[in-house]
PDB file of N, CA and C in Angstrom:
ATOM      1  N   UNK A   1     123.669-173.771  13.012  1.00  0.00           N
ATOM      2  CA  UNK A   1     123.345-173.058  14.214  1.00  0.00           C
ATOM      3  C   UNK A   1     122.214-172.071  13.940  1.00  0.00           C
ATOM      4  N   UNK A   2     121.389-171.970  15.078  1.00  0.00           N
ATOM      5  CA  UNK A   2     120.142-170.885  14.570  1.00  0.00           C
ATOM      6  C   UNK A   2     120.219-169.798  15.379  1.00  0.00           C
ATOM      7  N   UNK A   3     120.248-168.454  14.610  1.00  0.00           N
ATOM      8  CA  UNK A   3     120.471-167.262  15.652  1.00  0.00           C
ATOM      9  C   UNK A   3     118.862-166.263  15.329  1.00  0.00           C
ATOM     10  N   UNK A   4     118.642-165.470  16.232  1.00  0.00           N
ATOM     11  CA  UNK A   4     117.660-164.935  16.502  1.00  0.00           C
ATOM     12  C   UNK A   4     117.942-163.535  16.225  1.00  0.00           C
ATOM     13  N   UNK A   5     117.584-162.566  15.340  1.00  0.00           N
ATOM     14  CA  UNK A   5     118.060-161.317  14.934  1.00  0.00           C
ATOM     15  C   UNK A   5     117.300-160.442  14.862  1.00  0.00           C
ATOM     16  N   UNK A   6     117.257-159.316  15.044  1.00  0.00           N
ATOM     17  CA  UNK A   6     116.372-158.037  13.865  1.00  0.00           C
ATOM     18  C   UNK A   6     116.644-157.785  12.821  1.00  0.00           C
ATOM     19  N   UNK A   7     115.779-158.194  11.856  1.00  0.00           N
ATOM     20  CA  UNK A   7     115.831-158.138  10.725  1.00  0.00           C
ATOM     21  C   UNK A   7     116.845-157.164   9.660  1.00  0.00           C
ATOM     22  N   UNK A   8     117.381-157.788   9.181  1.00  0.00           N
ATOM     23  CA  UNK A   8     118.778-157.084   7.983  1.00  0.00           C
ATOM     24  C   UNK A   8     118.060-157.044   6.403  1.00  0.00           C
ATOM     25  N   UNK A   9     118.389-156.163   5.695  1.00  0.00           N
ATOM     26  CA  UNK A   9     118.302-155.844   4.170  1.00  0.00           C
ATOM     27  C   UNK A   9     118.715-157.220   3.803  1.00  0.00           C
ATOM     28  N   UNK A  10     119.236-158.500   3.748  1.00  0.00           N
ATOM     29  CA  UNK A  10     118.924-159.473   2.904  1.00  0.00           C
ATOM     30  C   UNK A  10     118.206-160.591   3.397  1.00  0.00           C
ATOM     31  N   UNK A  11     117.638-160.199   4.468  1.00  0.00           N
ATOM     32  CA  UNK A  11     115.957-160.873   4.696  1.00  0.00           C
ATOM     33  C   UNK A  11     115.046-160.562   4.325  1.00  0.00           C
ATOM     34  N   UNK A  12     114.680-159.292   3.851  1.00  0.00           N
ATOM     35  CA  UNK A  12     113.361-158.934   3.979  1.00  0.00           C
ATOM     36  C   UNK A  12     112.597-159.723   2.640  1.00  0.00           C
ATOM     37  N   UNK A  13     113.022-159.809   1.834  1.00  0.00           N
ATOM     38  CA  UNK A  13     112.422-160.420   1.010  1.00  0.00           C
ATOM     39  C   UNK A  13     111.599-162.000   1.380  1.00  0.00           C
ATOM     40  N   UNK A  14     113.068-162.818   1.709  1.00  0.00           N
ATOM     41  CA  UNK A  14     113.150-163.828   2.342  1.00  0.00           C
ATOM     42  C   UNK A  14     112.132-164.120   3.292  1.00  0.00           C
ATOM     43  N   UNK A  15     111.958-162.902   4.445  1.00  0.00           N
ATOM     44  CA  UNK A  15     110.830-163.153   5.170  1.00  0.00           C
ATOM     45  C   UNK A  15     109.747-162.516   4.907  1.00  0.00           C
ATOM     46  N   UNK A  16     109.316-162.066   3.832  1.00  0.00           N
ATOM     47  CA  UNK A  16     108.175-161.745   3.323  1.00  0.00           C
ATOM     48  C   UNK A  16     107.464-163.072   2.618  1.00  0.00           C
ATOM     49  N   UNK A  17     108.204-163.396   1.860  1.00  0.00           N
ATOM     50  CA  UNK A  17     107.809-164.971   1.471  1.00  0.00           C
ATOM     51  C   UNK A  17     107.655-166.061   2.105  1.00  0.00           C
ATOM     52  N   UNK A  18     108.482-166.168   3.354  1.00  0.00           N
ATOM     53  CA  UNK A  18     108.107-167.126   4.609  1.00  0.00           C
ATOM     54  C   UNK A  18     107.010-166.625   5.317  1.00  0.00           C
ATOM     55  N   UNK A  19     106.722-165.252   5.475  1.00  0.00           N
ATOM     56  CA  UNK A  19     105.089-164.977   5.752  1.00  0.00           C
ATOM     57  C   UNK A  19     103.621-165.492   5.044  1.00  0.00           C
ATOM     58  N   UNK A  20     104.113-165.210   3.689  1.00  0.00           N
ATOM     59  CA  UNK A  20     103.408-165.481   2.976  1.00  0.00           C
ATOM     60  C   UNK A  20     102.754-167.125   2.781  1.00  0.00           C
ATOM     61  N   UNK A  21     103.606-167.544   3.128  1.00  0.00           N
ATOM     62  CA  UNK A  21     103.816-169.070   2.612  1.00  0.00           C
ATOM     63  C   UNK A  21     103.122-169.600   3.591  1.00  0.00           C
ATOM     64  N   UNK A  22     103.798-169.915   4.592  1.00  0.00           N
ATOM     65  CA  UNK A  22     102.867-169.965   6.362  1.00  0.00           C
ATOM     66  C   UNK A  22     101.411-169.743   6.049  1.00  0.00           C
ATOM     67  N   UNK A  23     100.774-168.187   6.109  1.00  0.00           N
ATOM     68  CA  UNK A  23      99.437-168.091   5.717  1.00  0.00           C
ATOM     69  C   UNK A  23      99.079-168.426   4.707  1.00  0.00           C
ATOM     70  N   UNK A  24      99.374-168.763   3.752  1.00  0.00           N
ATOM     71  CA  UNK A  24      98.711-169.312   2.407  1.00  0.00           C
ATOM     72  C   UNK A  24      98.194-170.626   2.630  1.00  0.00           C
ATOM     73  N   UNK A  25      99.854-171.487   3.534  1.00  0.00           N
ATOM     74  CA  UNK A  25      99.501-173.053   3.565  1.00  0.00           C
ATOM     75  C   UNK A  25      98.281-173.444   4.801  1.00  0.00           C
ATOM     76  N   UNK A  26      98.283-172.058   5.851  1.00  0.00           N
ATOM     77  CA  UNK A  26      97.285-172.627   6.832  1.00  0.00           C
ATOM     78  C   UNK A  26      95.567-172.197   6.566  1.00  0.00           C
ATOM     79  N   UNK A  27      95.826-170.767   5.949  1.00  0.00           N
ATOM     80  CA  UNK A  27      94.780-169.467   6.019  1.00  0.00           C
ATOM     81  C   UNK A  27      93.992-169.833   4.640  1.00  0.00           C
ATOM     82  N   UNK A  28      94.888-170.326   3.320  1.00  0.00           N
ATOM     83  CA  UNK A  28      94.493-170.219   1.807  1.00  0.00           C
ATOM     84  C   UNK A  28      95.530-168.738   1.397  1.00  0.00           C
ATOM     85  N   UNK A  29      95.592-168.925   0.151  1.00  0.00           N
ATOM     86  CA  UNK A  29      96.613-167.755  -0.745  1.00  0.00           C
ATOM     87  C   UNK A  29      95.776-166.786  -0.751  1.00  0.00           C
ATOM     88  N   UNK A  30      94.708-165.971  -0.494  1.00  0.00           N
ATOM     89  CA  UNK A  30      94.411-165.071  -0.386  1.00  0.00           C
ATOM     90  C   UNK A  30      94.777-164.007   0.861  1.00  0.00           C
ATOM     91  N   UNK A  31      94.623-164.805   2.234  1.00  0.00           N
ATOM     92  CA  UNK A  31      95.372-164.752   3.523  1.00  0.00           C
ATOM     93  C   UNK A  31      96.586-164.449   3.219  1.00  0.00           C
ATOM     94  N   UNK A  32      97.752-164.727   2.716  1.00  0.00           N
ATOM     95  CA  UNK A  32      99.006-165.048   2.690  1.00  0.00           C
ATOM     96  C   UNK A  32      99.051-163.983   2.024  1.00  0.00           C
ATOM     97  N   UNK A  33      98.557-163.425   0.723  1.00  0.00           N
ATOM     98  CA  UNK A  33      98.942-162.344   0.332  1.00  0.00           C
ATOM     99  C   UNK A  33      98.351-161.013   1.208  1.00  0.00           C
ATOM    100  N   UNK A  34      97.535-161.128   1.457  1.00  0.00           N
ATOM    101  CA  UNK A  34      97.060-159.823   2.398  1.00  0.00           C
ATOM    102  C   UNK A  34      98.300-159.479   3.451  1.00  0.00           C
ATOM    103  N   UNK A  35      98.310-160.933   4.320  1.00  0.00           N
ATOM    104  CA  UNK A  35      99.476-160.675   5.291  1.00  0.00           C
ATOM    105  C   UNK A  35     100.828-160.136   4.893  1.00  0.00           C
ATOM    106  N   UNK A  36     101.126-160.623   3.931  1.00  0.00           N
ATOM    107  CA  UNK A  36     102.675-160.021   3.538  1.00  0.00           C
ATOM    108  C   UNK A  36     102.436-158.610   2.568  1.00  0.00           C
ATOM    109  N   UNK A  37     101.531-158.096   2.287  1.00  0.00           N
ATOM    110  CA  UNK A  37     101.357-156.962   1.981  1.00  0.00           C
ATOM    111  C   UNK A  37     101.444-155.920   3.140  1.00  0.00           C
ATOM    112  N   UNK A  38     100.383-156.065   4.518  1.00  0.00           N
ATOM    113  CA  UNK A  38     100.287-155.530   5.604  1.00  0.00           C
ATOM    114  C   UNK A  38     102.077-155.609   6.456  1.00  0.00           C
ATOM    115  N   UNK A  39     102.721-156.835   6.228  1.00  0.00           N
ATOM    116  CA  UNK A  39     104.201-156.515   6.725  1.00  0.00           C
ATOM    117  C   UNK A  39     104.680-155.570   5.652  1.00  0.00           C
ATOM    118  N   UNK A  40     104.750-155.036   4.502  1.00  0.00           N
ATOM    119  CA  UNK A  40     105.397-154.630   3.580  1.00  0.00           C
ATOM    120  C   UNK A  40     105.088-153.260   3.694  1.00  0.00           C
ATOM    121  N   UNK A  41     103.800-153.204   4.229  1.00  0.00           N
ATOM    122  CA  UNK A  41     103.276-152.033   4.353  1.00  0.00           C
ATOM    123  C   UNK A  41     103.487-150.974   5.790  1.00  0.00           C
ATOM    124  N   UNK A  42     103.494-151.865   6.542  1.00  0.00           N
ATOM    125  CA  UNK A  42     104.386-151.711   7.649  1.00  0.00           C
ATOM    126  C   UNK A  42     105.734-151.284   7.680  1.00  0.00           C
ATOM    127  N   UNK A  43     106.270-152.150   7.230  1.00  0.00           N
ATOM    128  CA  UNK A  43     108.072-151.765   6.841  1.00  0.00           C
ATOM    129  C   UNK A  43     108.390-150.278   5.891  1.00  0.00           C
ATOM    130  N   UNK A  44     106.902-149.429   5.353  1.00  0.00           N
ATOM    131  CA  UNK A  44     107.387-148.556   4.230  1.00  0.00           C
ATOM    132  C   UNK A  44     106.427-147.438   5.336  1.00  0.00           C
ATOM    133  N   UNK A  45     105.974-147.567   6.695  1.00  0.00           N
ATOM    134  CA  UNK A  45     105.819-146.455   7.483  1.00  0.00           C
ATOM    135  C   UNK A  45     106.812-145.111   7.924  1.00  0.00           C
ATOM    136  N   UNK A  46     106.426-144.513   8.668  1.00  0.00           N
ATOM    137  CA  UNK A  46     107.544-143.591   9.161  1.00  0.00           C
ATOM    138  C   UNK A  46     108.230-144.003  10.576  1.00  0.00           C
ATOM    139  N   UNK A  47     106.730-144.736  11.312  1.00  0.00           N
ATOM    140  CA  UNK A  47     107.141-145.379  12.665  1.00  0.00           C
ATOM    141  C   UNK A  47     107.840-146.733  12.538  1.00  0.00           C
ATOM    142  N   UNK A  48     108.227-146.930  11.649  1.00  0.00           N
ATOM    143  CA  UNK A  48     108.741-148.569  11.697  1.00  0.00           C
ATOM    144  C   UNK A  48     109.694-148.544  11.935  1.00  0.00           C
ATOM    145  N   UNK A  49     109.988-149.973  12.961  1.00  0.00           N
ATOM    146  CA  UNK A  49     111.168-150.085  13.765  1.00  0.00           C
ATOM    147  C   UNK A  49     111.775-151.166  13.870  1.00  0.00           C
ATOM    148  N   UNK A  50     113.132-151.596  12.567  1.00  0.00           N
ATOM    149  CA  UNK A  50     113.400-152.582  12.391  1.00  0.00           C
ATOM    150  C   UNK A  50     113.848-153.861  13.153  1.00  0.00           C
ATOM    151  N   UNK A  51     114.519-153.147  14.580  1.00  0.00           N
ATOM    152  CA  UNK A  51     114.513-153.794  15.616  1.00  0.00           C
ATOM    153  C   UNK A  51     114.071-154.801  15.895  1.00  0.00           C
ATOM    154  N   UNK A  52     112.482-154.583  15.617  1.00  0.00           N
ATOM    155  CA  UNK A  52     111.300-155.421  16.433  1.00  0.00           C
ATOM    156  C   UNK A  52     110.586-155.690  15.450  1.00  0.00           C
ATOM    157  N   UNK A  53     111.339-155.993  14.627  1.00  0.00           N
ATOM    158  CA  UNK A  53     110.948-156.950  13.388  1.00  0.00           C
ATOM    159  C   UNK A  53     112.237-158.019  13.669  1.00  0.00           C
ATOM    160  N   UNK A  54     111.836-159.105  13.957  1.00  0.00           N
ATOM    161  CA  UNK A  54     113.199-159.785  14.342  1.00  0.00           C
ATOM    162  C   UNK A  54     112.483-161.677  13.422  1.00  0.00           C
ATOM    163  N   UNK A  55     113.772-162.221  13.276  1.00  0.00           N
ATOM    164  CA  UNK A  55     114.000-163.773  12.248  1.00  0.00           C
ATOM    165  C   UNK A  55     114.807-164.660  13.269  1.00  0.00           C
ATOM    166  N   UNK A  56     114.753-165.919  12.864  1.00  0.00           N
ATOM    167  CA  UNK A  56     115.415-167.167  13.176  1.00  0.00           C
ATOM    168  C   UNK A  56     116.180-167.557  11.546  1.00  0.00           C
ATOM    169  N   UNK A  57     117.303-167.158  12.145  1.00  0.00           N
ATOM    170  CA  UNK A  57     118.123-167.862  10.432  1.00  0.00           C
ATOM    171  C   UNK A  57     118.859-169.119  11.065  1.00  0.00           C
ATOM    172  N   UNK A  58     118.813-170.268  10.283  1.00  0.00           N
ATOM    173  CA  UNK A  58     119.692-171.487  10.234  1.00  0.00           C
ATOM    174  C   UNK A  58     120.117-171.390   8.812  1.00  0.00           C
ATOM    175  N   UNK A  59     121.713-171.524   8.984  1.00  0.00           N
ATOM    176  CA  UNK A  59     122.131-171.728   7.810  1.00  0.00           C
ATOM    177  C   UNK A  59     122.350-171.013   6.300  1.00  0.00           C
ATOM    178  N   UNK A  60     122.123-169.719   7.112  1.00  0.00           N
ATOM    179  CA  UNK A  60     121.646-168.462   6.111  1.00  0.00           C
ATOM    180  C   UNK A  60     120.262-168.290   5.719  1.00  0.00           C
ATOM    181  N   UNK A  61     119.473-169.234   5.718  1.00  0.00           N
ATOM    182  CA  UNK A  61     118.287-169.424   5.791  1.00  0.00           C
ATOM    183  C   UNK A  61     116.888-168.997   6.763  1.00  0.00           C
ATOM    184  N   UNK A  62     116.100-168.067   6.306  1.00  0.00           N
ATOM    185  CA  UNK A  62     115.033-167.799   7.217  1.00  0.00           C
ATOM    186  C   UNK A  62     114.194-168.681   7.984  1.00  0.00           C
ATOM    187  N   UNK A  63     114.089-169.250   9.074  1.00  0.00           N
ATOM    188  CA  UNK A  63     112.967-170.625   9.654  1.00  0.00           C
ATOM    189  C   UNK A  63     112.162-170.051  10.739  1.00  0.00           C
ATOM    190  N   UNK A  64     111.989-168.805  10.897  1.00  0.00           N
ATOM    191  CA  UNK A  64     111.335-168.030  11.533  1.00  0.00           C
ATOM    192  C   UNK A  64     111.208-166.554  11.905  1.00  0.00           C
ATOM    193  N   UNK A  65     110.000-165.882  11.866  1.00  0.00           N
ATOM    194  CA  UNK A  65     109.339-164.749  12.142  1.00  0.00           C
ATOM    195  C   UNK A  65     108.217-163.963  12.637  1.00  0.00           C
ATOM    196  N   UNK A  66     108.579-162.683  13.612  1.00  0.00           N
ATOM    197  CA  UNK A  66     107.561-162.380  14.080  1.00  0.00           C
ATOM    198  C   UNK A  66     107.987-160.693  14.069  1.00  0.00           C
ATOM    199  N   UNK A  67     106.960-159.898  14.404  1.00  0.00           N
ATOM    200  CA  UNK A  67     106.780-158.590  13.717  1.00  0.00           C
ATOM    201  C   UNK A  67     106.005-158.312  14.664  1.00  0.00           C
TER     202      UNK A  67
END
C-alpha cells in the first residue's frame, strides 16, 4: 500500500538519496549532488517546516518526493 506523509526521522536519509539519484540519473551526478545538498540545507534552517516536506512510502520504502 502507498501512503503519502510528511516526512519522519527515518526518511530523511532515504529521501535524500532518492533526490539525489533522480537528478543524477536525469541532470548528471553533479546536479544530484547540488540538489540534495540544497534539501539538506534546507532541512538545517530555522524556517523549516517538516510538514511540507512530504514522501510516498510503499512498503517501508521511499518511491516519492517533493519539498
Amino acid at each position: 500500500m502507498r501512503t503519502i506523509q510528511s516526512i519522519e526521522d527515518q526518511y530523511l536519509l532515504p529521501a535524500a538519496e532518492l533526490v539525489e539519484a533522480v537528478f543524477s540519473a536525469s541532470e548528471g551526478a553533479e546536479s544530484g549532488e547540488l540538489v540534495r545538498r540544497l534539501v539538506e540545507e534546507i532541512r538545517s534552517k530555522r524556517f523549516y517546516l517538516p510538514e511540507l516536506e512530504l514522501i510516498m512510502v510503499e512498503d517501508g520504502e521511499v518511491i516519492g518526493y517533493v519539498m
